[in-house]
PDB file of N, CA and C in Angstrom:
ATOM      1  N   UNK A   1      74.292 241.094  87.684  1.00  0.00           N
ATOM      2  CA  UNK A   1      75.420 241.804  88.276  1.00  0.00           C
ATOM      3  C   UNK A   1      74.946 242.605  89.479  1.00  0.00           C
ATOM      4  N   UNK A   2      75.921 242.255  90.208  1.00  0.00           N
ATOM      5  CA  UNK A   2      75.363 244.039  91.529  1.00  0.00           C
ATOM      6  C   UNK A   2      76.319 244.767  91.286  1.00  0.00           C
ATOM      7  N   UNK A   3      75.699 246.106  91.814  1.00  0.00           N
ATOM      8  CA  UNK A   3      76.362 247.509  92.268  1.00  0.00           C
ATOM      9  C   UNK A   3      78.009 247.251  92.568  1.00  0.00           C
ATOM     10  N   UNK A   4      78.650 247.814  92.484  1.00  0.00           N
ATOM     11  CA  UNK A   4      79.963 247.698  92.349  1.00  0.00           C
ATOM     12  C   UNK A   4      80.173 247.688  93.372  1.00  0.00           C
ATOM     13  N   UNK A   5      79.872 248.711  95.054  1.00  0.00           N
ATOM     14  CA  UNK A   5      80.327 248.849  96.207  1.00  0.00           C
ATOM     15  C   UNK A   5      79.977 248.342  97.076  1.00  0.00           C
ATOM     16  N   UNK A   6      78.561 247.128  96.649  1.00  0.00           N
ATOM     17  CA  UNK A   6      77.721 246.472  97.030  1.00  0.00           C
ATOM     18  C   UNK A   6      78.238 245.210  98.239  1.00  0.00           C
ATOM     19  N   UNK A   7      79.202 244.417  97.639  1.00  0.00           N
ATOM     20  CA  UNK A   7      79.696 243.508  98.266  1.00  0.00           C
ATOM     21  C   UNK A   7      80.261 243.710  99.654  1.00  0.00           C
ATOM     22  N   UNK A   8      81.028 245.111  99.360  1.00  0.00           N
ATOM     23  CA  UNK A   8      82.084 245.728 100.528  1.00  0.00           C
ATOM     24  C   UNK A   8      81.115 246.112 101.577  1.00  0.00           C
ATOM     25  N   UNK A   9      80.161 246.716 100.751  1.00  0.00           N
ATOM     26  CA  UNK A   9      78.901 247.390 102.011  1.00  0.00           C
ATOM     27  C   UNK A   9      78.446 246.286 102.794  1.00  0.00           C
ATOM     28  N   UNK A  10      78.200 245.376 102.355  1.00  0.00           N
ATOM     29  CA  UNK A  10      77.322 243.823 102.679  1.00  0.00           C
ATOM     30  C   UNK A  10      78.646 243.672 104.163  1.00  0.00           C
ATOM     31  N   UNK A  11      79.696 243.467 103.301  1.00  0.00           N
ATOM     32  CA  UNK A  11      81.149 243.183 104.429  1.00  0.00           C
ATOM     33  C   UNK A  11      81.127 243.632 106.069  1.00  0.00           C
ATOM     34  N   UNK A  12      80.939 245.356 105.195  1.00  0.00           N
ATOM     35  CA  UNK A  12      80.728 246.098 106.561  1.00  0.00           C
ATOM     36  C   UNK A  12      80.286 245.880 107.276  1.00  0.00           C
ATOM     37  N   UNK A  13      78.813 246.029 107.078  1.00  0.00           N
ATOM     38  CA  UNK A  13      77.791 245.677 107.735  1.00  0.00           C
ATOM     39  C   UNK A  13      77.937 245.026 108.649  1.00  0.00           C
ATOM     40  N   UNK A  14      78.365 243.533 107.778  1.00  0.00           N
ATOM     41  CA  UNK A  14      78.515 242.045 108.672  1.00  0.00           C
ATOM     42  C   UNK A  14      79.626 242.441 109.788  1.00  0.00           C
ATOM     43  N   UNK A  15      80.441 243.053 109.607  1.00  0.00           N
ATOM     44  CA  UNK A  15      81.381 243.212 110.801  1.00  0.00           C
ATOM     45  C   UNK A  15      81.230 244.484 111.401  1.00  0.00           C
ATOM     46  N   UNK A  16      79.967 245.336 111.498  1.00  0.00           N
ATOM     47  CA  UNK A  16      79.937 246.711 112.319  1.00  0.00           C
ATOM     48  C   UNK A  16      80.377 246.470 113.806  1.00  0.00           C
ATOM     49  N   UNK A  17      79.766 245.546 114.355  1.00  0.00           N
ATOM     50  CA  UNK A  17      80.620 245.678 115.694  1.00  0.00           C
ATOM     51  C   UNK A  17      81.724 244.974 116.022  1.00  0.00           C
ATOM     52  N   UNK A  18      82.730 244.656 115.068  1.00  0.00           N
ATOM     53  CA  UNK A  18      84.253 244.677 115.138  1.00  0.00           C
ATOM     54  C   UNK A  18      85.381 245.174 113.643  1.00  0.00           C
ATOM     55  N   UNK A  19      84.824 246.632 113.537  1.00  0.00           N
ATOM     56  CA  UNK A  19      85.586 247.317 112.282  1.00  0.00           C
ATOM     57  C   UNK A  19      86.527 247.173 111.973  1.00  0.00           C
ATOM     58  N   UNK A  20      87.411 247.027 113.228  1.00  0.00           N
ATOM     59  CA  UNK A  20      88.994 247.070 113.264  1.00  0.00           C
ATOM     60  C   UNK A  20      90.065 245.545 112.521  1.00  0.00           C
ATOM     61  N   UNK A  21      88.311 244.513 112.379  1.00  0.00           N
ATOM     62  CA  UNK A  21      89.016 243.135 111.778  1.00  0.00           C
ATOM     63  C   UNK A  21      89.135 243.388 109.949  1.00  0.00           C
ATOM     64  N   UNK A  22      88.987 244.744 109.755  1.00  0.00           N
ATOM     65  CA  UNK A  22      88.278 245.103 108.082  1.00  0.00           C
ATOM     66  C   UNK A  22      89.689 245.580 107.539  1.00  0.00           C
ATOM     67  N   UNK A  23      90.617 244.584 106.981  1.00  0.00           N
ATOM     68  CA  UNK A  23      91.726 245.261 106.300  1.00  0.00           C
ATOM     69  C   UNK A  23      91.555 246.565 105.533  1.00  0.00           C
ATOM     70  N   UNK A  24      90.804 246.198 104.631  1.00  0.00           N
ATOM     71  CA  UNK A  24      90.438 246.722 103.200  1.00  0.00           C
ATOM     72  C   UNK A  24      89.223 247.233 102.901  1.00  0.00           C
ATOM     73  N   UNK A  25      88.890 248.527 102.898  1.00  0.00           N
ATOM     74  CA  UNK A  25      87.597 249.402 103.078  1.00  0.00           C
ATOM     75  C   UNK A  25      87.528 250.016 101.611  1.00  0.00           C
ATOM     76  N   UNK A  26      88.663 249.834 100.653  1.00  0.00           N
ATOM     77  CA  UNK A  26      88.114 250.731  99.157  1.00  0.00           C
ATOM     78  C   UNK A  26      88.234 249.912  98.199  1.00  0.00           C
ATOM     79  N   UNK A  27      87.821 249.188  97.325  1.00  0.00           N
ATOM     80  CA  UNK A  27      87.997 249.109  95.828  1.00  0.00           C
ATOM     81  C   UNK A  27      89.382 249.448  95.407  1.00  0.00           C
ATOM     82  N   UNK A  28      90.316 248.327  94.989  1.00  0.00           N
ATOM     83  CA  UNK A  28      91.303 248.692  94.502  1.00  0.00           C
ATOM     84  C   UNK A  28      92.843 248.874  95.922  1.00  0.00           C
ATOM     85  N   UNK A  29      92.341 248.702  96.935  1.00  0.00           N
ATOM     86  CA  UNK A  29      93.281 249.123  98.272  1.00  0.00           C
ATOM     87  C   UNK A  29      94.256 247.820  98.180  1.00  0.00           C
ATOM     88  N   UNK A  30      95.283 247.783  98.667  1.00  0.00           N
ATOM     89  CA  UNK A  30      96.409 246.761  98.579  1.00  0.00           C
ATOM     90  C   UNK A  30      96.411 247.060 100.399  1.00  0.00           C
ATOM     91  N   UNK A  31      96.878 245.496 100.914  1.00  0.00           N
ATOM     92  CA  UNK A  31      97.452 245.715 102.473  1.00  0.00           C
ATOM     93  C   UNK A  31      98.585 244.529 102.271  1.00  0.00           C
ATOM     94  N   UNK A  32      99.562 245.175 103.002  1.00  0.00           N
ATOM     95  CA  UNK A  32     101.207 244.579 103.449  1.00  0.00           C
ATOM     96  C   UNK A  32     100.676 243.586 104.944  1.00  0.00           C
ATOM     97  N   UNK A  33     101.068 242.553 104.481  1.00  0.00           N
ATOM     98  CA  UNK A  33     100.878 241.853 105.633  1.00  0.00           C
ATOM     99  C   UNK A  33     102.605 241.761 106.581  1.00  0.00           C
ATOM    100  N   UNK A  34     102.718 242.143 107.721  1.00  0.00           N
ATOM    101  CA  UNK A  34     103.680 242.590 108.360  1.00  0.00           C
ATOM    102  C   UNK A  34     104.595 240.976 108.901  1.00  0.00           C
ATOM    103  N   UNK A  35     105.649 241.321 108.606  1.00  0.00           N
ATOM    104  CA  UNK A  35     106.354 240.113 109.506  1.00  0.00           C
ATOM    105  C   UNK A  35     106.744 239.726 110.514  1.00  0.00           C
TER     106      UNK A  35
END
């Protein structure tokens, strides 16, 4: 098993220089996709 926040961190990371493509930054967060 890994660390629980592990994956998301990995995420980050991978996209530090374009943050703004990162829906979902917490464990548990829901996003509305707009019409």
């Amino acid at each position: 098993f890994e660390p629980l926040r592990e994956p998301i961190e990995r995420f980050q990371a991978a996209l530090k220089q374009t943050p703004e493509r990162i829906a979902l930054r917490e464990i548990g967060e829901s996003f509305l996709l707009p019409l």
